[in-house]
N, C-alpha and C. Protein backbone atom coordinates (compact mmCIF):
# COMPACT_ATOMS: atom_id res chain seq x y z
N UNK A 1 4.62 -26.68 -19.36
CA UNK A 1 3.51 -27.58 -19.14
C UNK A 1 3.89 -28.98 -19.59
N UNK A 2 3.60 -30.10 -18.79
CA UNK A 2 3.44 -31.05 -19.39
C UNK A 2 2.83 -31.92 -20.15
N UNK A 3 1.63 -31.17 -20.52
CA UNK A 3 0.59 -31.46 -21.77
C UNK A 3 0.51 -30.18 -22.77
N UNK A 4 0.25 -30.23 -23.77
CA UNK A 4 0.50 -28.87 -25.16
C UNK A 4 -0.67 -28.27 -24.29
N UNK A 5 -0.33 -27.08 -25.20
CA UNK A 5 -1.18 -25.88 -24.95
C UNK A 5 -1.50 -25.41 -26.57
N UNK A 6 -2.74 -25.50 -26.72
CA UNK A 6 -2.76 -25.33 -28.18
C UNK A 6 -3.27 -23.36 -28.24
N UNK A 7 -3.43 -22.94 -27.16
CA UNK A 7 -3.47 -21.77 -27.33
C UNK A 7 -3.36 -20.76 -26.03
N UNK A 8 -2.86 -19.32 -26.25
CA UNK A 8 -2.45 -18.73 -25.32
C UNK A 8 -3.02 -17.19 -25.16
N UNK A 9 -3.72 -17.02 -24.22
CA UNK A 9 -4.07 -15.71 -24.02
C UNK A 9 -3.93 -14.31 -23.20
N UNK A 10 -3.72 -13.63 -23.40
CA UNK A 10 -3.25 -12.29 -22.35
C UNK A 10 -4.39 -11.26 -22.48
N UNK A 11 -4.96 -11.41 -21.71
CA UNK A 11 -6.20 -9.85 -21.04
C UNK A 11 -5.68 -9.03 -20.92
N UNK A 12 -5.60 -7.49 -21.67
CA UNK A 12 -4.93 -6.50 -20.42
C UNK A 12 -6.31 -5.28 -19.89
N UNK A 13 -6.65 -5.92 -18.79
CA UNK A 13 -7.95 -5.90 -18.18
C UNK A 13 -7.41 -4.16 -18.49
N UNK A 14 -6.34 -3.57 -17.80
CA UNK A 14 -6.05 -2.14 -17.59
C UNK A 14 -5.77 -1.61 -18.60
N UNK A 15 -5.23 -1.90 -19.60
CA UNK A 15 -4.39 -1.21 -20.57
C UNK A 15 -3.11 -0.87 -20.37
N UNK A 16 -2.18 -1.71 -19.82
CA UNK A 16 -1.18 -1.22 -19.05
C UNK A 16 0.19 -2.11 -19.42
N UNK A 17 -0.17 -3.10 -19.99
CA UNK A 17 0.89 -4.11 -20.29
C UNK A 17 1.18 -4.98 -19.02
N UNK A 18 0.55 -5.00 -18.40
CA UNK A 18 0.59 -6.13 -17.19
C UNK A 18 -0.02 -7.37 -17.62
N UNK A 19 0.29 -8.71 -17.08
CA UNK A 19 0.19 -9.38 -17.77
C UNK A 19 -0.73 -9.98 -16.48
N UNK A 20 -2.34 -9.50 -15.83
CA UNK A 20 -2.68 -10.05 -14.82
C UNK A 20 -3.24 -11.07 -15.19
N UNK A 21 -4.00 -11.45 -16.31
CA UNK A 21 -4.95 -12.74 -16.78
C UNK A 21 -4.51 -12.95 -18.06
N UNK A 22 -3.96 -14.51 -18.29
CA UNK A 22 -2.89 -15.41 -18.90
C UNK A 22 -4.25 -16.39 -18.64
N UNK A 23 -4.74 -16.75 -20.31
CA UNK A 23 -5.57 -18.33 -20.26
C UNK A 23 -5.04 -18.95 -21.29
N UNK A 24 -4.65 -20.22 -21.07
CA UNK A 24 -4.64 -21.41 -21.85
C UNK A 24 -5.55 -22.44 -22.06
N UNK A 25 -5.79 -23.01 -23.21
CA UNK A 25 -6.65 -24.28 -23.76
C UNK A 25 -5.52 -25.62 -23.91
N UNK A 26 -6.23 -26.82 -23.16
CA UNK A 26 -5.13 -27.91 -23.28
C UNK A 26 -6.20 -28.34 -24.81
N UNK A 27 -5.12 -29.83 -24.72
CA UNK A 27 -5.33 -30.30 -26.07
C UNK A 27 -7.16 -30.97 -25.97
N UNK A 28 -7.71 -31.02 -24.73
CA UNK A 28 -9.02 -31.57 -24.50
C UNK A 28 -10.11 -30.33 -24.65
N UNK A 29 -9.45 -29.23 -24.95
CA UNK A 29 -10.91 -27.87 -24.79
C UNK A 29 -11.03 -27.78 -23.33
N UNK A 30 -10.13 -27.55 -22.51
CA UNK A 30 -10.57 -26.94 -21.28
C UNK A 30 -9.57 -25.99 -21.24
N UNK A 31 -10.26 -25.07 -20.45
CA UNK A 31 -9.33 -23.87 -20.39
C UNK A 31 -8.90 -23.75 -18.96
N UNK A 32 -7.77 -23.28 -18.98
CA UNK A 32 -7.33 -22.66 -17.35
C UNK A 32 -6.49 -21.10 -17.34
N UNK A 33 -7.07 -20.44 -16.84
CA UNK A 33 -7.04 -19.13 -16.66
C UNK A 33 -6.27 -18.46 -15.31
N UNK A 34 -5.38 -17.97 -15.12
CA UNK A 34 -4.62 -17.70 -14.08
C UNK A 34 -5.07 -16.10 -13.97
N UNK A 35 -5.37 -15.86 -12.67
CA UNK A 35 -5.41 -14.20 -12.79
C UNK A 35 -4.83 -13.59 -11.58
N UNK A 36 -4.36 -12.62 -11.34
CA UNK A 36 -4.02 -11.89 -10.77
C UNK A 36 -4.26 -10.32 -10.21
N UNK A 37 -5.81 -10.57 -9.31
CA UNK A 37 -6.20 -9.04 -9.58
C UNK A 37 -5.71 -8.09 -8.79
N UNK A 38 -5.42 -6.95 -9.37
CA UNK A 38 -5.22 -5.87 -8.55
C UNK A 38 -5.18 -5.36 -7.22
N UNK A 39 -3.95 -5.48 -5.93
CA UNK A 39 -4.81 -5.36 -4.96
C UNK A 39 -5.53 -4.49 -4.79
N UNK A 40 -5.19 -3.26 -4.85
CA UNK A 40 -6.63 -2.08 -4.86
C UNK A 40 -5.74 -0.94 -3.61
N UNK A 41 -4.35 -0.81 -3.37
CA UNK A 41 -4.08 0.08 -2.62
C UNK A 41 -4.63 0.03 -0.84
N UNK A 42 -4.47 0.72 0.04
CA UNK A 42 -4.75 0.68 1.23
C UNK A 42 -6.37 1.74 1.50
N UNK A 43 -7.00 2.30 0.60
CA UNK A 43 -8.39 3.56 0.70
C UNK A 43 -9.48 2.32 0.35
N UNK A 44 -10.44 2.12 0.76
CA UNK A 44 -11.36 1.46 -0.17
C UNK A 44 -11.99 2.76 -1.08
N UNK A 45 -11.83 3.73 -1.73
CA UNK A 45 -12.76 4.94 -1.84
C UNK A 45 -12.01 4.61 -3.38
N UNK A 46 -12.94 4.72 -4.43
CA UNK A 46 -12.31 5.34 -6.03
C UNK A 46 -12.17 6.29 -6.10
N UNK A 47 -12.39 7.98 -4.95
CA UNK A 47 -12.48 8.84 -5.47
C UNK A 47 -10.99 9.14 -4.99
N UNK A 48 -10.78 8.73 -3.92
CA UNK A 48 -9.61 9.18 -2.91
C UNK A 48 -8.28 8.34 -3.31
N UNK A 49 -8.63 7.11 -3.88
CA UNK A 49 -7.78 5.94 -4.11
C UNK A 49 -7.51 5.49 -5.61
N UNK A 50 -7.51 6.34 -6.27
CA UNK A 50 -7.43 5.21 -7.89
C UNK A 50 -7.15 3.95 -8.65
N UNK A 51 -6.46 3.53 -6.96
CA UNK A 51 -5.78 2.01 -7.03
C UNK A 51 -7.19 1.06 -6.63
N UNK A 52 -7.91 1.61 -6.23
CA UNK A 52 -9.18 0.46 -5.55
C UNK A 52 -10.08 0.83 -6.87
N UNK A 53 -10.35 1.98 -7.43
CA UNK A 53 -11.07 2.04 -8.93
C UNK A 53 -10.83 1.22 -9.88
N UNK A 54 -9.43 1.32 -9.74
CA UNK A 54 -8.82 -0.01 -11.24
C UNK A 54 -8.98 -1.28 -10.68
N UNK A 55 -9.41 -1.57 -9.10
CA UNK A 55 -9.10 -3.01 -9.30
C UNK A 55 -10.85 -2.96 -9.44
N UNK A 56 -11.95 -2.64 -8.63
CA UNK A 56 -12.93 -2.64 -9.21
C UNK A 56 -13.42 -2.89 -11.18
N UNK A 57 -12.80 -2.27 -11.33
CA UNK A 57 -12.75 -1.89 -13.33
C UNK A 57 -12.53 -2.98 -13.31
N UNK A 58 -11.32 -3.73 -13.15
CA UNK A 58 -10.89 -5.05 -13.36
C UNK A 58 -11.97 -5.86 -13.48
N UNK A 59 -12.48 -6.32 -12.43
CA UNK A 59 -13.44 -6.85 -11.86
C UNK A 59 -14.83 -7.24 -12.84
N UNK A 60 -14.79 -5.76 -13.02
CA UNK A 60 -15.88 -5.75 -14.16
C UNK A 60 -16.07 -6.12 -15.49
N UNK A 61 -14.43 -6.22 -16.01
CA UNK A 61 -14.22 -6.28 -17.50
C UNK A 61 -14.17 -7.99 -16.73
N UNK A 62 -13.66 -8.65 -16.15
CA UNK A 62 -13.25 -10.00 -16.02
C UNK A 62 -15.07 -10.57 -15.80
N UNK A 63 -15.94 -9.83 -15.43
CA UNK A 63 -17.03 -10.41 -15.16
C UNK A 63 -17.61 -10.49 -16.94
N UNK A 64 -17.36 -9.38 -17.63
CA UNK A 64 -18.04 -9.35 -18.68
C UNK A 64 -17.46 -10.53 -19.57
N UNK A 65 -16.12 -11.02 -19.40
CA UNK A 65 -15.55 -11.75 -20.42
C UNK A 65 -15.93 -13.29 -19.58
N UNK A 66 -16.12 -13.45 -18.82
CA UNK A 66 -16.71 -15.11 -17.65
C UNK A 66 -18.18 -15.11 -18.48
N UNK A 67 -19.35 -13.80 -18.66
CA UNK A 67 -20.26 -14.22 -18.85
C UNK A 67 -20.33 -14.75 -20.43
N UNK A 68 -19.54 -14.74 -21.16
CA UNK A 68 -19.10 -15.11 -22.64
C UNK A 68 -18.71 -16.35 -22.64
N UNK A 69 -18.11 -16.84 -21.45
CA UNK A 69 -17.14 -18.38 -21.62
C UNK A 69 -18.13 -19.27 -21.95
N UNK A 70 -17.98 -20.23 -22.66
CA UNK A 70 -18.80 -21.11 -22.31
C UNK A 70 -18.01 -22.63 -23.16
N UNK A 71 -16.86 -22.54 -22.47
CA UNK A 71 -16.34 -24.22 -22.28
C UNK A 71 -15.71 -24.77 -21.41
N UNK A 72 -15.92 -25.52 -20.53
CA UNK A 72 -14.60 -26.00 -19.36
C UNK A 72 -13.84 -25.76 -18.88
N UNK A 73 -13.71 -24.46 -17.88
CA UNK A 73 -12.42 -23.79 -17.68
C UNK A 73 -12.33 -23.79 -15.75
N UNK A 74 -11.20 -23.90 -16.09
CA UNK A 74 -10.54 -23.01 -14.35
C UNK A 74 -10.18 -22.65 -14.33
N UNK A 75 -10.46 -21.36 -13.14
CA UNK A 75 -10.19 -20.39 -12.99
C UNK A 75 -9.05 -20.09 -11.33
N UNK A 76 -7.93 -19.71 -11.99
CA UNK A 76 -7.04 -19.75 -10.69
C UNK A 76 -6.50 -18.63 -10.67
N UNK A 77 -5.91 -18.02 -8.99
CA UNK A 77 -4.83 -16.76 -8.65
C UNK A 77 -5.33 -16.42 -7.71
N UNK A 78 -4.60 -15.54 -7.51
CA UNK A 78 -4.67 -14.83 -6.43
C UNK A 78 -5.94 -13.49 -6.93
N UNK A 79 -7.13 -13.46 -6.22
CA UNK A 79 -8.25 -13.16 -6.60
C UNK A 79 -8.52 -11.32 -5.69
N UNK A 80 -7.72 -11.10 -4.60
CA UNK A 80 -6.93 -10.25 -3.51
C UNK A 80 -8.22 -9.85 -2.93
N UNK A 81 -9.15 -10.50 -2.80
CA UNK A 81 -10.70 -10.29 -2.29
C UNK A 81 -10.62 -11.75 -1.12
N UNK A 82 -11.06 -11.32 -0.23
CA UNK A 82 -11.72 -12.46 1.32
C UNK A 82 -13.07 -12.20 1.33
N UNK A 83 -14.23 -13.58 0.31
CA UNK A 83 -15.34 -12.45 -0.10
C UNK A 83 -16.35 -13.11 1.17
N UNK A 84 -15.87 -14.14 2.28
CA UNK A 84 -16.64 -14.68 3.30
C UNK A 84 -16.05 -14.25 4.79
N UNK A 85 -17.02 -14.03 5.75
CA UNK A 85 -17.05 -13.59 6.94
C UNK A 85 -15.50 -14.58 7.70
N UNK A 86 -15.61 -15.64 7.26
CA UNK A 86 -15.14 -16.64 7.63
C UNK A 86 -13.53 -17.00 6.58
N UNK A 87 -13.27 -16.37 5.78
CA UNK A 87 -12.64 -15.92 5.02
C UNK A 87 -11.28 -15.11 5.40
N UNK A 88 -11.45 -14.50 6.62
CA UNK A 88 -10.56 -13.29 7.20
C UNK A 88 -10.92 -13.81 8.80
N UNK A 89 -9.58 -13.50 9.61
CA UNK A 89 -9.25 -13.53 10.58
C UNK A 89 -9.98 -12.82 11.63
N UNK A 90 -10.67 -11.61 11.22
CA UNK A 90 -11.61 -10.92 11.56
C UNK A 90 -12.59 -10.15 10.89
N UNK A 91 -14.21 -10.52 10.67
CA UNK A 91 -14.71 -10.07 9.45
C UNK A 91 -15.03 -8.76 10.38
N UNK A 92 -15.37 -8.50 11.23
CA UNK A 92 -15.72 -7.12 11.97
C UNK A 92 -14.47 -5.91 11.49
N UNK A 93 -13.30 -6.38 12.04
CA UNK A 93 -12.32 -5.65 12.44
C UNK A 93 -11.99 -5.26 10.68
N UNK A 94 -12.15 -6.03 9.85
CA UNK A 94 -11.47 -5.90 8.43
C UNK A 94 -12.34 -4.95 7.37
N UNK A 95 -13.49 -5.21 8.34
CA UNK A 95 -15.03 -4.37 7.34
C UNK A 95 -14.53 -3.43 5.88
N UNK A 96 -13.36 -2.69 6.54
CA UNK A 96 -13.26 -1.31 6.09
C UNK A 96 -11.55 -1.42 4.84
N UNK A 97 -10.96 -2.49 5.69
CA UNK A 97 -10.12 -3.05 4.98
C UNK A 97 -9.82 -3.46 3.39
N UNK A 98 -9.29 -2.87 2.38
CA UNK A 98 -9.49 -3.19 1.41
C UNK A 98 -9.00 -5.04 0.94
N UNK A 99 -9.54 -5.69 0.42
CA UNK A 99 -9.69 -6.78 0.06
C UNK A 99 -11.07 -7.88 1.16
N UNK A 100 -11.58 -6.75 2.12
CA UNK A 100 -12.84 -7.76 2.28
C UNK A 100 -13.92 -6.55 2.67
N UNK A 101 -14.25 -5.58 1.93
CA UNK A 101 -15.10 -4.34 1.80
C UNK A 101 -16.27 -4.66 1.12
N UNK A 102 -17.36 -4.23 1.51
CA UNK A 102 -18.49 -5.20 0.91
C UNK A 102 -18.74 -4.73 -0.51
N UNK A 103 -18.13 -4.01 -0.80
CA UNK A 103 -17.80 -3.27 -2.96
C UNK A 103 -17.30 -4.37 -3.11
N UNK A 104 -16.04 -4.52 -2.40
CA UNK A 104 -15.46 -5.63 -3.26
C UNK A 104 -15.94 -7.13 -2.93
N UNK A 105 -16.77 -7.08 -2.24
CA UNK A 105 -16.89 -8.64 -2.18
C UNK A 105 -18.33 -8.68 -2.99
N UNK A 106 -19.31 -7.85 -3.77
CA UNK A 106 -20.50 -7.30 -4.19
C UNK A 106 -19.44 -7.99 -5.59
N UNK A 107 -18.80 -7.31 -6.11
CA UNK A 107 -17.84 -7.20 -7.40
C UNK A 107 -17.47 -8.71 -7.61
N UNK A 108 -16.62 -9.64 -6.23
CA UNK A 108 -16.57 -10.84 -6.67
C UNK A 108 -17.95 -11.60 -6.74
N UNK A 109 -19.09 -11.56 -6.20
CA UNK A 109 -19.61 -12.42 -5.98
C UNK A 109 -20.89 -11.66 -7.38
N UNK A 110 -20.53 -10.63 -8.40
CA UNK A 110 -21.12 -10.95 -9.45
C UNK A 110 -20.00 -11.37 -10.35
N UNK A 111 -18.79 -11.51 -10.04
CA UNK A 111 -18.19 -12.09 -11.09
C UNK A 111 -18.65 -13.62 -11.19
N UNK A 112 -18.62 -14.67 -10.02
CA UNK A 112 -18.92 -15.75 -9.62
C UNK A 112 -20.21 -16.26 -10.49
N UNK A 113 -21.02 -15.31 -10.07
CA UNK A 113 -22.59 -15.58 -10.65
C UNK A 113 -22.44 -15.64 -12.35
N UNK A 114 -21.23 -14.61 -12.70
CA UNK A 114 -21.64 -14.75 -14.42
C UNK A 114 -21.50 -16.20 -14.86
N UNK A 115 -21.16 -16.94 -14.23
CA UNK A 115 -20.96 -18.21 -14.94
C UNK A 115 -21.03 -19.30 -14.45
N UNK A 116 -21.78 -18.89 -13.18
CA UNK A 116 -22.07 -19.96 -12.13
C UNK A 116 -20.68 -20.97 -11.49
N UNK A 117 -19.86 -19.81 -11.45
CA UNK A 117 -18.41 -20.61 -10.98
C UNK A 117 -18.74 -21.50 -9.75
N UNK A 118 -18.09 -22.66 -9.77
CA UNK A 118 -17.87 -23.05 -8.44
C UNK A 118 -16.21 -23.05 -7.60
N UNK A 119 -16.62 -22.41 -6.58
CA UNK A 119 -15.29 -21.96 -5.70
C UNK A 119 -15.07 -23.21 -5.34
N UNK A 120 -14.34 -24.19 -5.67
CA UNK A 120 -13.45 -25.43 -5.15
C UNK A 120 -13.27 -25.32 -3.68
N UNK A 121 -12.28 -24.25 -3.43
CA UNK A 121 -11.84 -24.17 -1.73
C UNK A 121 -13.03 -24.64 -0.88
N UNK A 122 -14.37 -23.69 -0.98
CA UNK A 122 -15.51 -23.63 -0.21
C UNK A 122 -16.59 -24.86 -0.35
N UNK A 123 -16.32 -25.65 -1.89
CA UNK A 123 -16.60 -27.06 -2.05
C UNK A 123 -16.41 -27.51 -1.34
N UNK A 124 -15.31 -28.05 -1.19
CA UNK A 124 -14.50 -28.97 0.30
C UNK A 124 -14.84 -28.70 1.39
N UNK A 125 -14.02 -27.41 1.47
CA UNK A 125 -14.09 -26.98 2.91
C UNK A 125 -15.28 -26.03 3.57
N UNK A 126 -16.89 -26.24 3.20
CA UNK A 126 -17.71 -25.12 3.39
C UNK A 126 -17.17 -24.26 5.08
N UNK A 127 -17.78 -22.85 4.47
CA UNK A 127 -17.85 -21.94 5.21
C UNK A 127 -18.31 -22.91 6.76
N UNK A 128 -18.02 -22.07 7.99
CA UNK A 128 -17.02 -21.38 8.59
C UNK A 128 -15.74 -21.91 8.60
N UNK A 129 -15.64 -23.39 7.97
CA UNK A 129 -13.93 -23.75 8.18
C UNK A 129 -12.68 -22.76 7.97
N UNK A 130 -12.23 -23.12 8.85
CA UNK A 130 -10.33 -22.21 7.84
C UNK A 130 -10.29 -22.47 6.75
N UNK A 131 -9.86 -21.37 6.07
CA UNK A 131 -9.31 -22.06 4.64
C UNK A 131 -8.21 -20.74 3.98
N UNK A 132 -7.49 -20.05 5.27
CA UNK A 132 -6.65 -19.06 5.01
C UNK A 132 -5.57 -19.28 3.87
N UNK A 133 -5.22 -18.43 2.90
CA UNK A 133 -4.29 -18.34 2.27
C UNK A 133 -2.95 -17.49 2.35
N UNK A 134 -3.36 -16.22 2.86
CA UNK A 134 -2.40 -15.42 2.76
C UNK A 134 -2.12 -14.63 4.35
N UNK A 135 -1.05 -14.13 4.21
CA UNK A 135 -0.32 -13.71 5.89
C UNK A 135 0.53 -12.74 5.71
N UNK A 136 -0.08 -11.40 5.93
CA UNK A 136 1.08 -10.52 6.20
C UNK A 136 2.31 -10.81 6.01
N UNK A 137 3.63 -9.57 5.81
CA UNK A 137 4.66 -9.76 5.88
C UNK A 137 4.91 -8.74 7.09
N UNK A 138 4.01 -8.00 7.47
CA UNK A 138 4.08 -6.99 9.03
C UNK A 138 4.12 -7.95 9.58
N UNK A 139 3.79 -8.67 10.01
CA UNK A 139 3.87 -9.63 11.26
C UNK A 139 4.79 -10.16 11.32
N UNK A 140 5.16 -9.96 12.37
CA UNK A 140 6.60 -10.44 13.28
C UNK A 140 6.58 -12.46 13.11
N UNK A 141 5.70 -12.93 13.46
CA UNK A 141 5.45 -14.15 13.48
C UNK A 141 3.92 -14.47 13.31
N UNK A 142 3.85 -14.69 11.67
CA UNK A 142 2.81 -14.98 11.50
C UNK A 142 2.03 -16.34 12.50
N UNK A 143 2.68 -17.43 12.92
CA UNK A 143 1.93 -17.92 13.53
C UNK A 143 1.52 -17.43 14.97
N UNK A 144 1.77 -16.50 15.67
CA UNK A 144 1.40 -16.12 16.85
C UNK A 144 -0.13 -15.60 16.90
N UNK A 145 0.05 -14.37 16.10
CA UNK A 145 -1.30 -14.19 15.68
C UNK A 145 -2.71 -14.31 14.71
N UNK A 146 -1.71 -15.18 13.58
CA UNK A 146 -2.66 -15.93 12.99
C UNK A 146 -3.51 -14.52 12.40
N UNK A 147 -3.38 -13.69 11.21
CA UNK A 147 -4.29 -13.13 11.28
C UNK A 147 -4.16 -13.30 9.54
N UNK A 148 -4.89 -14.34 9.59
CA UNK A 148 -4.75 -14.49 7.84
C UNK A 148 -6.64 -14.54 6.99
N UNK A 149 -6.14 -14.29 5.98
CA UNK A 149 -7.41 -14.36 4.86
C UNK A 149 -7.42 -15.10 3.81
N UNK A 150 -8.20 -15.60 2.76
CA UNK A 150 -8.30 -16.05 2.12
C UNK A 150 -8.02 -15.01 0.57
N UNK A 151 -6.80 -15.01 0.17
CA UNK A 151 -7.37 -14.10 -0.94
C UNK A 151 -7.09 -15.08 -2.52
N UNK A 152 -6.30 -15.99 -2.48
CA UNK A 152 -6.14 -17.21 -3.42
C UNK A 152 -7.27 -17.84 -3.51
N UNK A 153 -7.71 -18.35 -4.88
CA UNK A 153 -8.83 -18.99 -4.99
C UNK A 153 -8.93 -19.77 -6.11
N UNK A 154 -9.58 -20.86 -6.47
CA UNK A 154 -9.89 -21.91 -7.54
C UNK A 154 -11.01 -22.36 -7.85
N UNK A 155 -11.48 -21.79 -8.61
CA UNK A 155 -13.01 -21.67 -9.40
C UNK A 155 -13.28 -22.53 -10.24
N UNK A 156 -14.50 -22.93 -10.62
CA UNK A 156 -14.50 -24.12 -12.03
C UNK A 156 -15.95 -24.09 -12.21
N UNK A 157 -15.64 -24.60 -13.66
CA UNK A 157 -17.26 -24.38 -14.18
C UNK A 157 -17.73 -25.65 -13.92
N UNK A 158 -19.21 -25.54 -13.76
CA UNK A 158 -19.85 -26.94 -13.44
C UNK A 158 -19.00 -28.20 -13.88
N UNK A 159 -19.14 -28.17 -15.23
CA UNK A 159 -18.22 -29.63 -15.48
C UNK A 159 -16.77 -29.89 -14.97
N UNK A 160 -16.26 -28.96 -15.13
CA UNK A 160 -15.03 -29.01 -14.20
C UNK A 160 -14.82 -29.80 -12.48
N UNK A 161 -15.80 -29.12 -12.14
CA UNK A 161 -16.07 -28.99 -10.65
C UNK A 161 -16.61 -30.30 -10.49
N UNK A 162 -17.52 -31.20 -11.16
CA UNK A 162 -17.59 -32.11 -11.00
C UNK A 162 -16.67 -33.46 -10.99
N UNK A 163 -15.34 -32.93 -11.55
CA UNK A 163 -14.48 -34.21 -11.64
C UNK A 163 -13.70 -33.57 -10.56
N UNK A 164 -13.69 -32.52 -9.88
CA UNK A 164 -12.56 -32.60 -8.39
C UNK A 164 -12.78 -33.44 -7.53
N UNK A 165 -11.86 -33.73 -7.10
CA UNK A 165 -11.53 -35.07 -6.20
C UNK A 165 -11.25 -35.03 -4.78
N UNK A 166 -10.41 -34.08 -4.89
CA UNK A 166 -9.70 -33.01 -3.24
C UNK A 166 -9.05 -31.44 -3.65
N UNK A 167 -9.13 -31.02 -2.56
CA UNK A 167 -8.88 -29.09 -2.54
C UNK A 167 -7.82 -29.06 -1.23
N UNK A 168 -6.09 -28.81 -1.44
CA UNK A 168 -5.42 -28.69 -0.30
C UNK A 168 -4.97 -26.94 0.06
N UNK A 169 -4.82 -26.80 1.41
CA UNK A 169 -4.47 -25.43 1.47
C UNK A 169 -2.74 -25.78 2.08
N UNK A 170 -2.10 -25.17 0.80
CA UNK A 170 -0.45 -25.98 1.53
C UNK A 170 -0.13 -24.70 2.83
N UNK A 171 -0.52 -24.81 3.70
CA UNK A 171 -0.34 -23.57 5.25
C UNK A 171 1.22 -23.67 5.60
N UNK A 172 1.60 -24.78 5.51
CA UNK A 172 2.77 -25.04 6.66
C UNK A 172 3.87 -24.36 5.52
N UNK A 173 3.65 -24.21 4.25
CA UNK A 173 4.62 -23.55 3.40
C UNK A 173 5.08 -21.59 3.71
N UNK A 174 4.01 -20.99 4.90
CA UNK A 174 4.01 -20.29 5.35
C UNK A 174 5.52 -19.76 6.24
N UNK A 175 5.90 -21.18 6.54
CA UNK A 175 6.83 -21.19 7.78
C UNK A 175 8.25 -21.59 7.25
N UNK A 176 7.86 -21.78 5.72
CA UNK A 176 9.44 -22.14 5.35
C UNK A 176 10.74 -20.83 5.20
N UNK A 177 11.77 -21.07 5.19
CA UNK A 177 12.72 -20.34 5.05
C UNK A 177 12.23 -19.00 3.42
N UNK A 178 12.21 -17.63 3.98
CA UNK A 178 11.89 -16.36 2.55
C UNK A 178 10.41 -17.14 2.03
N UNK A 179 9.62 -17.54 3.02
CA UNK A 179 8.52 -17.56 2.28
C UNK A 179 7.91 -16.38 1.88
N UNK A 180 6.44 -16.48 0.47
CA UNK A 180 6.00 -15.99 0.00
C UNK A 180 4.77 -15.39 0.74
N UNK A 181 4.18 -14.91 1.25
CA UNK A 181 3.12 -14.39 2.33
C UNK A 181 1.58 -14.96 1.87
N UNK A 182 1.47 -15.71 0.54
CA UNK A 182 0.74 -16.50 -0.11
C UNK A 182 1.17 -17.58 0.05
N UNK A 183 0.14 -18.80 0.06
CA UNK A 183 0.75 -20.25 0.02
C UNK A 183 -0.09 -20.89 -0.48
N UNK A 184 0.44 -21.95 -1.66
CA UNK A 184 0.40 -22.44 -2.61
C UNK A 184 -1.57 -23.28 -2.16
N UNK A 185 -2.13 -23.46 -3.30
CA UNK A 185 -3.91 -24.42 -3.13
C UNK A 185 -3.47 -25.13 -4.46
N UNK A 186 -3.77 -26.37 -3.60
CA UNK A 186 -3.74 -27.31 -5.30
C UNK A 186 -5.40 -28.23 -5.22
N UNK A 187 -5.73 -28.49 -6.31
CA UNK A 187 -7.11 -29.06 -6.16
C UNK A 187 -6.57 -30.50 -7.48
N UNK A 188 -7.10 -31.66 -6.57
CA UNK A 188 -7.26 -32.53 -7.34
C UNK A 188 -8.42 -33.20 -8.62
N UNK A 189 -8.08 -33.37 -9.56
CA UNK A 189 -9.08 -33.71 -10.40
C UNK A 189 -9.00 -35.07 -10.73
N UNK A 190 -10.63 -35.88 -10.92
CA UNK A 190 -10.45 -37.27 -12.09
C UNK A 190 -10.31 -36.62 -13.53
N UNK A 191 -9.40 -37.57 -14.34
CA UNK A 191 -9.49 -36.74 -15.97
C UNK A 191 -9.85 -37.57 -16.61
């Protein structure tokens, strides 16, 4: 970092030694929180799938510890939820799809509420715009069919959210040489 970090934190939402949620406090009392949730396997079912149970669980422990926050934070990662119609390439066709299943988009959108996050991306860019993040690695050529979702996201608490400035979706990083099937969102702030 190029400003101190006067403190450092590790969640282990699972118990597992994974290191999905990493928060830091800069030297001003704001926090920024990186997370990484679970994708949840290919079943949407907890009974059939244990991988979509834990990311649910997740979900829940991360909602309980948001409704506790209460200083200046953002919230960033890859969130592996498309929780808007407009969000996914096809909200019909994906219904059933794990990362835009209406459990899991029920799950993000009470995490959201514990703390009255504001989603930056959807700031800028309100719903129905594009605002895809992520793209298969099945696809032969992701730009042909274009069948991308939003599962990256950048959250902020009121005060936060009020000093953003601009929200970019870097897309064309999609097309570079061993890209990552995620591509990079940076959001500008006044400080």
């Amino acid at each position: 970092s190029k400003v101190p970090l006067v403190e450092d934190d590790r969640f282990d939402w699972q118990a597992n030694r994974e290191a999905r949620h990493v928060g830091v406090r800069l030297e001003s009392g704001m926090r920024i929180e990186n997370v990484y949730v679970p994708a949840g396997g290919d079943v949407p079912d907890r009974e059939v799938n244990p991988k979509f149970g834990q990311k649910l669980d997740f979900l829940e422990r991360m909602t309980l510890w948001s409704e506790s926050l209460a200083v200046p934070t953002l919230l960033v990662g890859d969130l592996n939820i498309a929780p808007l119609e407009s969000d996914v390439w096809s909200h019909k066709q994906l219904l059933n799809d794990v990362s835009h299943t209406p459990i899991e988009v029920a799950a993000l959108d009470r995490l959201k509420a514990s703390n009255s996050w504001v989603d930056l991306g959807r700031h800028f860019f309100p719903a129905p715009a594009r605002l895809h993040t992520w793209w298969s690695y099945r696809s032969a050529d992701w730009t042909v069919n274009d069948r991308g979702r939003r599962l990256d996201h950048m959250w902020a608490t009121a005060d936060v959210a009020a000093t953003a400035r601009r929200h970019h979706v870097f897309e064309e990083c999609r097309s570079w040489l061993k890209p990552s099937d995620h591509v990079p969102i940076m959001t500008e702030f006044d400080v």
